[in-house]
C-alpha atoms as a PDB file:
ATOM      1  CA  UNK A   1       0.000   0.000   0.000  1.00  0.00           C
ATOM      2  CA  UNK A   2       0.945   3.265  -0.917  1.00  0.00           C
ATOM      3  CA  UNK A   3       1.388   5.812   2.249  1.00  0.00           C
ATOM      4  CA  UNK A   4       1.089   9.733   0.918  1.00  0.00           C
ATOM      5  CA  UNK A   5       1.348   8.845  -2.377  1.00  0.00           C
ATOM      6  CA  UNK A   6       2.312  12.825  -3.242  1.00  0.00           C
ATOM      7  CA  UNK A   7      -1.021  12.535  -5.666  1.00  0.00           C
ATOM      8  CA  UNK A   8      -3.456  11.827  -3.610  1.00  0.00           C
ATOM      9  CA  UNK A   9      -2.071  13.787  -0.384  1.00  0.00           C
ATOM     10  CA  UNK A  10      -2.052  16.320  -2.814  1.00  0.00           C
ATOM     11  CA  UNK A  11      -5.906  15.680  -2.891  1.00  0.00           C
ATOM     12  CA  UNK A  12      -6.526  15.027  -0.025  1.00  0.00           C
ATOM     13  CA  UNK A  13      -5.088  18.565   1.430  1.00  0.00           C
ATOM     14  CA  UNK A  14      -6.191  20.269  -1.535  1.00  0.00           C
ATOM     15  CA  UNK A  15      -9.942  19.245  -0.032  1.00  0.00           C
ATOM     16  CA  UNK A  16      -9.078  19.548   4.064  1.00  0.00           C
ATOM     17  CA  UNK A  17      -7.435  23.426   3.408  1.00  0.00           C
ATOM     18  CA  UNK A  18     -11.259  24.300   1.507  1.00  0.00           C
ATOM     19  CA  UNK A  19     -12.641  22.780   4.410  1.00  0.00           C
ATOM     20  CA  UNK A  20     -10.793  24.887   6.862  1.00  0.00           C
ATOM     21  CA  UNK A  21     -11.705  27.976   5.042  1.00  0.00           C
ATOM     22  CA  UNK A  22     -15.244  27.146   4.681  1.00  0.00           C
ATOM     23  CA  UNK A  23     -15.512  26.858   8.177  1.00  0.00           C
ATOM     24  CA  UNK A  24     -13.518  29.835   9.207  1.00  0.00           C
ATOM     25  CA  UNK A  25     -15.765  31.906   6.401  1.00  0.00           C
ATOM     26  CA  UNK A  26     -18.935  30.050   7.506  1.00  0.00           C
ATOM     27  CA  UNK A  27     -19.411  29.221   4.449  1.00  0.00           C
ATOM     28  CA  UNK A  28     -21.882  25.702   5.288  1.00  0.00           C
ATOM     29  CA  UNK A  29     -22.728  25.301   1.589  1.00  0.00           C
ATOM     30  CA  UNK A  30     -19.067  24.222   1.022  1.00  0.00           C
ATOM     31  CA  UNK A  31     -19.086  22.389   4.641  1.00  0.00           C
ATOM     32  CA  UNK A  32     -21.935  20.491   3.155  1.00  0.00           C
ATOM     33  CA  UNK A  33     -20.594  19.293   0.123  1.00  0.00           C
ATOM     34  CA  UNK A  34     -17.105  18.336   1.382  1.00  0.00           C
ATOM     35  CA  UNK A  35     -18.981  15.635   3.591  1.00  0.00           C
ATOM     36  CA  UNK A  36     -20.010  12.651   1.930  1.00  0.00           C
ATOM     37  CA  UNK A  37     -23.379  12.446   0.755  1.00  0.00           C
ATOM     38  CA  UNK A  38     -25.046   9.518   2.909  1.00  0.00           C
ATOM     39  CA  UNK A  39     -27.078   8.071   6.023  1.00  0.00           C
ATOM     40  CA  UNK A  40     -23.164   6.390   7.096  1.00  0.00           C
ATOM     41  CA  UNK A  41     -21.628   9.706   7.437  1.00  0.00           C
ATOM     42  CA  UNK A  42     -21.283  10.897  10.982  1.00  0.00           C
ATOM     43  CA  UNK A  43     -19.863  13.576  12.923  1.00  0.00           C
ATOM     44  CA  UNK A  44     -19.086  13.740  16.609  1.00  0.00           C
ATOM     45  CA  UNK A  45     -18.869  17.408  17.924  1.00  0.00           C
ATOM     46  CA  UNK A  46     -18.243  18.843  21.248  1.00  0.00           C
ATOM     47  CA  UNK A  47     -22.146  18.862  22.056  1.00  0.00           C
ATOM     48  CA  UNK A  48     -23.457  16.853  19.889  1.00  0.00           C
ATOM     49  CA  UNK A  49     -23.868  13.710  17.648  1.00  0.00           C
ATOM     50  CA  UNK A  50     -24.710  13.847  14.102  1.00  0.00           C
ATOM     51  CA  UNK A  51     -25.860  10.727  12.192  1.00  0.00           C
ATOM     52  CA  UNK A  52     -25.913  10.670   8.685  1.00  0.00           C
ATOM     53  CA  UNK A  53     -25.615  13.228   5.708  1.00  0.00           C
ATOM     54  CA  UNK A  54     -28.970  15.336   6.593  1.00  0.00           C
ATOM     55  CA  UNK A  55     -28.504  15.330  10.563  1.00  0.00           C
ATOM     56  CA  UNK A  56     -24.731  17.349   9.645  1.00  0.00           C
ATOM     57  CA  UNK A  57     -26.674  19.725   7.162  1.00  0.00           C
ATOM     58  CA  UNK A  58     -28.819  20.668   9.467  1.00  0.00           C
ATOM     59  CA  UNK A  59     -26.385  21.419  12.028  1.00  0.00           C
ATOM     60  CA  UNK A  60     -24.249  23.213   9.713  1.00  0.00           C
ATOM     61  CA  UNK A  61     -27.129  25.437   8.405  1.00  0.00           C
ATOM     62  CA  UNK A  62     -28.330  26.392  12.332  1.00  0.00           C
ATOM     63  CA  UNK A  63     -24.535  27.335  13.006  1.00  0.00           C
ATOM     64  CA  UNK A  64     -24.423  29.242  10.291  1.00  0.00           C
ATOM     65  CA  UNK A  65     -27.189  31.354  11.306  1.00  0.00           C
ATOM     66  CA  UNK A  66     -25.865  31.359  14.937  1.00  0.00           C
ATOM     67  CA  UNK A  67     -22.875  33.323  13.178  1.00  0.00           C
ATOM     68  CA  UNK A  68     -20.622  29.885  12.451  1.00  0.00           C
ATOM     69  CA  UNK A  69     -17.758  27.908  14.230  1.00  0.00           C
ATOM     70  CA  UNK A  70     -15.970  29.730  16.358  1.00  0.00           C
ATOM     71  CA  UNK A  71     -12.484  30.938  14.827  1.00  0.00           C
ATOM     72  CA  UNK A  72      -9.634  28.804  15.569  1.00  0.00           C
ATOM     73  CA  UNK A  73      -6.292  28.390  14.505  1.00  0.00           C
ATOM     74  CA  UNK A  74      -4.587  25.481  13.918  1.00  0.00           C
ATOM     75  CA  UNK A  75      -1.101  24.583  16.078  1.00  0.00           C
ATOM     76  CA  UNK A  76      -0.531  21.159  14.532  1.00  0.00           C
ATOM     77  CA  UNK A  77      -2.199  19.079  11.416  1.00  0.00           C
ATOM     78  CA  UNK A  78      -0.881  15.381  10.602  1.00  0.00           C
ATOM     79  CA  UNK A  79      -2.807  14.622   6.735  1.00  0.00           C
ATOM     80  CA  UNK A  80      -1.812  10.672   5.740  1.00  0.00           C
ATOM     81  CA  UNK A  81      -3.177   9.042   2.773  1.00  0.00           C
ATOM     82  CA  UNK A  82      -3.590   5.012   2.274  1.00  0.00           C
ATOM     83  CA  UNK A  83      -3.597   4.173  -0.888  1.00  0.00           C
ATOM     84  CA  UNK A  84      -5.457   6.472  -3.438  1.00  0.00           C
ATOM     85  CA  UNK A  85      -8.542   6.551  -1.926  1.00  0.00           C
ATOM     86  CA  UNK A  86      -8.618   7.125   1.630  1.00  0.00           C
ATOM     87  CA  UNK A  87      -7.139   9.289   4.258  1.00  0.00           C
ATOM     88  CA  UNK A  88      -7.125  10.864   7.483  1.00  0.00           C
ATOM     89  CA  UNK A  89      -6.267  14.462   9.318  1.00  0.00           C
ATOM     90  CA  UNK A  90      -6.243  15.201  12.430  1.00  0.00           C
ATOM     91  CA  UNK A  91      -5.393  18.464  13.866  1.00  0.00           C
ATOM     92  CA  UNK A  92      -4.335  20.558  17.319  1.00  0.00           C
ATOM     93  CA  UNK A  93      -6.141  23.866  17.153  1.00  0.00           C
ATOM     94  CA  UNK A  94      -6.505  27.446  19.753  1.00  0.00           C
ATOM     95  CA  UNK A  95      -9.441  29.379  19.481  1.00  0.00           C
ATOM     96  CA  UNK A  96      -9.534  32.815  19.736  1.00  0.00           C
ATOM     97  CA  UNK A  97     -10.927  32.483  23.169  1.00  0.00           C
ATOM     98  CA  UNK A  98      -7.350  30.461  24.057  1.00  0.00           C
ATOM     99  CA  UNK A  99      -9.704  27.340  24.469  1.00  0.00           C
ATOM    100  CA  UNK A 100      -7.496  24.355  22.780  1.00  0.00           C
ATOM    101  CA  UNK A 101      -9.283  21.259  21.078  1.00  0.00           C
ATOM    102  CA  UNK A 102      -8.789  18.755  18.223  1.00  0.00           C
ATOM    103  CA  UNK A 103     -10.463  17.387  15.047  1.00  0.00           C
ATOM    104  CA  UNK A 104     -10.103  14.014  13.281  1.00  0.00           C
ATOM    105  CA  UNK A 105     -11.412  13.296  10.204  1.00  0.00           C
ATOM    106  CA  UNK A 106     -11.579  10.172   7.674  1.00  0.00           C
ATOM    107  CA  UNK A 107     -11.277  11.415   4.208  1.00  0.00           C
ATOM    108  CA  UNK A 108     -12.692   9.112   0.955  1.00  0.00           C
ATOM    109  CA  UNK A 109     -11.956  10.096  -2.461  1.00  0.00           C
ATOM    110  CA  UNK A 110     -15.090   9.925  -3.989  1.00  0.00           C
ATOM    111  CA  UNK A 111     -16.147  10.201  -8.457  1.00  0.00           C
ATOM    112  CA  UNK A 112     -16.979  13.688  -7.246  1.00  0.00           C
ATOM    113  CA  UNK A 113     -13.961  14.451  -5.091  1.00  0.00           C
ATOM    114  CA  UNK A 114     -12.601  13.875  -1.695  1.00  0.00           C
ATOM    115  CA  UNK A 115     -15.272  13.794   1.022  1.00  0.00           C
ATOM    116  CA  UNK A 116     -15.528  13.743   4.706  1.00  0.00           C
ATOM    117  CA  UNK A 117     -16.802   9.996   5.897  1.00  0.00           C
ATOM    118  CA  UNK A 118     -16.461  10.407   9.765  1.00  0.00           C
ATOM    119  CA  UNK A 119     -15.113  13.585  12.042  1.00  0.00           C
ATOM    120  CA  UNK A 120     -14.753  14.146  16.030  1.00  0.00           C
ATOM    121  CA  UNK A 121     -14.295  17.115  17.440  1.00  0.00           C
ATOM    122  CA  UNK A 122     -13.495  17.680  20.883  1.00  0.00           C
ATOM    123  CA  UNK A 123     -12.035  20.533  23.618  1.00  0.00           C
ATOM    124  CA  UNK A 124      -9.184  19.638  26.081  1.00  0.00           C
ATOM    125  CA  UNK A 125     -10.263  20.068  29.479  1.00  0.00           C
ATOM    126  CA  UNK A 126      -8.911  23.417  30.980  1.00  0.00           C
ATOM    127  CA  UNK A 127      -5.490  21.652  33.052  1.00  0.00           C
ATOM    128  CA  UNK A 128      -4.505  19.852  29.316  1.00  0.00           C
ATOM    129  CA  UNK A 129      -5.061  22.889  27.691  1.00  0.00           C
ATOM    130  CA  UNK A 130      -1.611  23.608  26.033  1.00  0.00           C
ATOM    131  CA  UNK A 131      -1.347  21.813  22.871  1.00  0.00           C
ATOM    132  CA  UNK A 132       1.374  19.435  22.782  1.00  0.00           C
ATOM    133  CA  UNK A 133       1.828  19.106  26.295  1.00  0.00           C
ATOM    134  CA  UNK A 134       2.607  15.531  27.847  1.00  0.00           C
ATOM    135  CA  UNK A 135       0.222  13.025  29.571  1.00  0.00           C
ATOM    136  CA  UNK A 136       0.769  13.575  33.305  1.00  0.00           C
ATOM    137  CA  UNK A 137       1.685  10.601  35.686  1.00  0.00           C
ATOM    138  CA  UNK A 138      -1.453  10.026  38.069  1.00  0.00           C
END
Protein backbone atom coordinates (compact mmCIF):
# COMPACT_ATOMS: atom_id res chain seq x y z
CA UNK A 1 0.00 0.00 0.00
CA UNK A 2 0.95 3.27 -0.92
CA UNK A 3 1.39 5.81 2.25
CA UNK A 4 1.09 9.73 0.92
CA UNK A 5 1.35 8.84 -2.38
CA UNK A 6 2.31 12.82 -3.24
CA UNK A 7 -1.02 12.54 -5.67
CA UNK A 8 -3.46 11.83 -3.61
CA UNK A 9 -2.07 13.79 -0.38
CA UNK A 10 -2.05 16.32 -2.81
CA UNK A 11 -5.91 15.68 -2.89
CA UNK A 12 -6.53 15.03 -0.02
CA UNK A 13 -5.09 18.57 1.43
CA UNK A 14 -6.19 20.27 -1.54
CA UNK A 15 -9.94 19.25 -0.03
CA UNK A 16 -9.08 19.55 4.06
CA UNK A 17 -7.44 23.43 3.41
CA UNK A 18 -11.26 24.30 1.51
CA UNK A 19 -12.64 22.78 4.41
CA UNK A 20 -10.79 24.89 6.86
CA UNK A 21 -11.71 27.98 5.04
CA UNK A 22 -15.24 27.15 4.68
CA UNK A 23 -15.51 26.86 8.18
CA UNK A 24 -13.52 29.83 9.21
CA UNK A 25 -15.76 31.91 6.40
CA UNK A 26 -18.93 30.05 7.51
CA UNK A 27 -19.41 29.22 4.45
CA UNK A 28 -21.88 25.70 5.29
CA UNK A 29 -22.73 25.30 1.59
CA UNK A 30 -19.07 24.22 1.02
CA UNK A 31 -19.09 22.39 4.64
CA UNK A 32 -21.93 20.49 3.15
CA UNK A 33 -20.59 19.29 0.12
CA UNK A 34 -17.11 18.34 1.38
CA UNK A 35 -18.98 15.63 3.59
CA UNK A 36 -20.01 12.65 1.93
CA UNK A 37 -23.38 12.45 0.75
CA UNK A 38 -25.05 9.52 2.91
CA UNK A 39 -27.08 8.07 6.02
CA UNK A 40 -23.16 6.39 7.10
CA UNK A 41 -21.63 9.71 7.44
CA UNK A 42 -21.28 10.90 10.98
CA UNK A 43 -19.86 13.58 12.92
CA UNK A 44 -19.09 13.74 16.61
CA UNK A 45 -18.87 17.41 17.92
CA UNK A 46 -18.24 18.84 21.25
CA UNK A 47 -22.15 18.86 22.06
CA UNK A 48 -23.46 16.85 19.89
CA UNK A 49 -23.87 13.71 17.65
CA UNK A 50 -24.71 13.85 14.10
CA UNK A 51 -25.86 10.73 12.19
CA UNK A 52 -25.91 10.67 8.68
CA UNK A 53 -25.62 13.23 5.71
CA UNK A 54 -28.97 15.34 6.59
CA UNK A 55 -28.50 15.33 10.56
CA UNK A 56 -24.73 17.35 9.65
CA UNK A 57 -26.67 19.72 7.16
CA UNK A 58 -28.82 20.67 9.47
CA UNK A 59 -26.39 21.42 12.03
CA UNK A 60 -24.25 23.21 9.71
CA UNK A 61 -27.13 25.44 8.41
CA UNK A 62 -28.33 26.39 12.33
CA UNK A 63 -24.53 27.33 13.01
CA UNK A 64 -24.42 29.24 10.29
CA UNK A 65 -27.19 31.35 11.31
CA UNK A 66 -25.87 31.36 14.94
CA UNK A 67 -22.87 33.32 13.18
CA UNK A 68 -20.62 29.88 12.45
CA UNK A 69 -17.76 27.91 14.23
CA UNK A 70 -15.97 29.73 16.36
CA UNK A 71 -12.48 30.94 14.83
CA UNK A 72 -9.63 28.80 15.57
CA UNK A 73 -6.29 28.39 14.51
CA UNK A 74 -4.59 25.48 13.92
CA UNK A 75 -1.10 24.58 16.08
CA UNK A 76 -0.53 21.16 14.53
CA UNK A 77 -2.20 19.08 11.42
CA UNK A 78 -0.88 15.38 10.60
CA UNK A 79 -2.81 14.62 6.73
CA UNK A 80 -1.81 10.67 5.74
CA UNK A 81 -3.18 9.04 2.77
CA UNK A 82 -3.59 5.01 2.27
CA UNK A 83 -3.60 4.17 -0.89
CA UNK A 84 -5.46 6.47 -3.44
CA UNK A 85 -8.54 6.55 -1.93
CA UNK A 86 -8.62 7.12 1.63
CA UNK A 87 -7.14 9.29 4.26
CA UNK A 88 -7.13 10.86 7.48
CA UNK A 89 -6.27 14.46 9.32
CA UNK A 90 -6.24 15.20 12.43
CA UNK A 91 -5.39 18.46 13.87
CA UNK A 92 -4.33 20.56 17.32
CA UNK A 93 -6.14 23.87 17.15
CA UNK A 94 -6.51 27.45 19.75
CA UNK A 95 -9.44 29.38 19.48
CA UNK A 96 -9.53 32.81 19.74
CA UNK A 97 -10.93 32.48 23.17
CA UNK A 98 -7.35 30.46 24.06
CA UNK A 99 -9.70 27.34 24.47
CA UNK A 100 -7.50 24.35 22.78
CA UNK A 101 -9.28 21.26 21.08
CA UNK A 102 -8.79 18.75 18.22
CA UNK A 103 -10.46 17.39 15.05
CA UNK A 104 -10.10 14.01 13.28
CA UNK A 105 -11.41 13.30 10.20
CA UNK A 106 -11.58 10.17 7.67
CA UNK A 107 -11.28 11.42 4.21
CA UNK A 108 -12.69 9.11 0.96
CA UNK A 109 -11.96 10.10 -2.46
CA UNK A 110 -15.09 9.92 -3.99
CA UNK A 111 -16.15 10.20 -8.46
CA UNK A 112 -16.98 13.69 -7.25
CA UNK A 113 -13.96 14.45 -5.09
CA UNK A 114 -12.60 13.88 -1.70
CA UNK A 115 -15.27 13.79 1.02
CA UNK A 116 -15.53 13.74 4.71
CA UNK A 117 -16.80 10.00 5.90
CA UNK A 118 -16.46 10.41 9.77
CA UNK A 119 -15.11 13.58 12.04
CA UNK A 120 -14.75 14.15 16.03
CA UNK A 121 -14.29 17.12 17.44
CA UNK A 122 -13.50 17.68 20.88
CA UNK A 123 -12.03 20.53 23.62
CA UNK A 124 -9.18 19.64 26.08
CA UNK A 125 -10.26 20.07 29.48
CA UNK A 126 -8.91 23.42 30.98
CA UNK A 127 -5.49 21.65 33.05
CA UNK A 128 -4.51 19.85 29.32
CA UNK A 129 -5.06 22.89 27.69
CA UNK A 130 -1.61 23.61 26.03
CA UNK A 131 -1.35 21.81 22.87
CA UNK A 132 1.37 19.44 22.78
CA UNK A 133 1.83 19.11 26.29
CA UNK A 134 2.61 15.53 27.85
CA UNK A 135 0.22 13.03 29.57
CA UNK A 136 0.77 13.58 33.30
CA UNK A 137 1.69 10.60 35.69
CA UNK A 138 -1.45 10.03 38.07
Amino acid sequence: MKINDPKALAGMTEAFERYERALMDNDPATLELLFWDSPLTLRYGVAENLYGWNEICAFRQQRANNGGAPQRRIVKCVLTTYGDDFGTANIEYVRDSGKAGRQSQTWMRTPEGWRVVAAHVSMLASADADPGSKPRAS
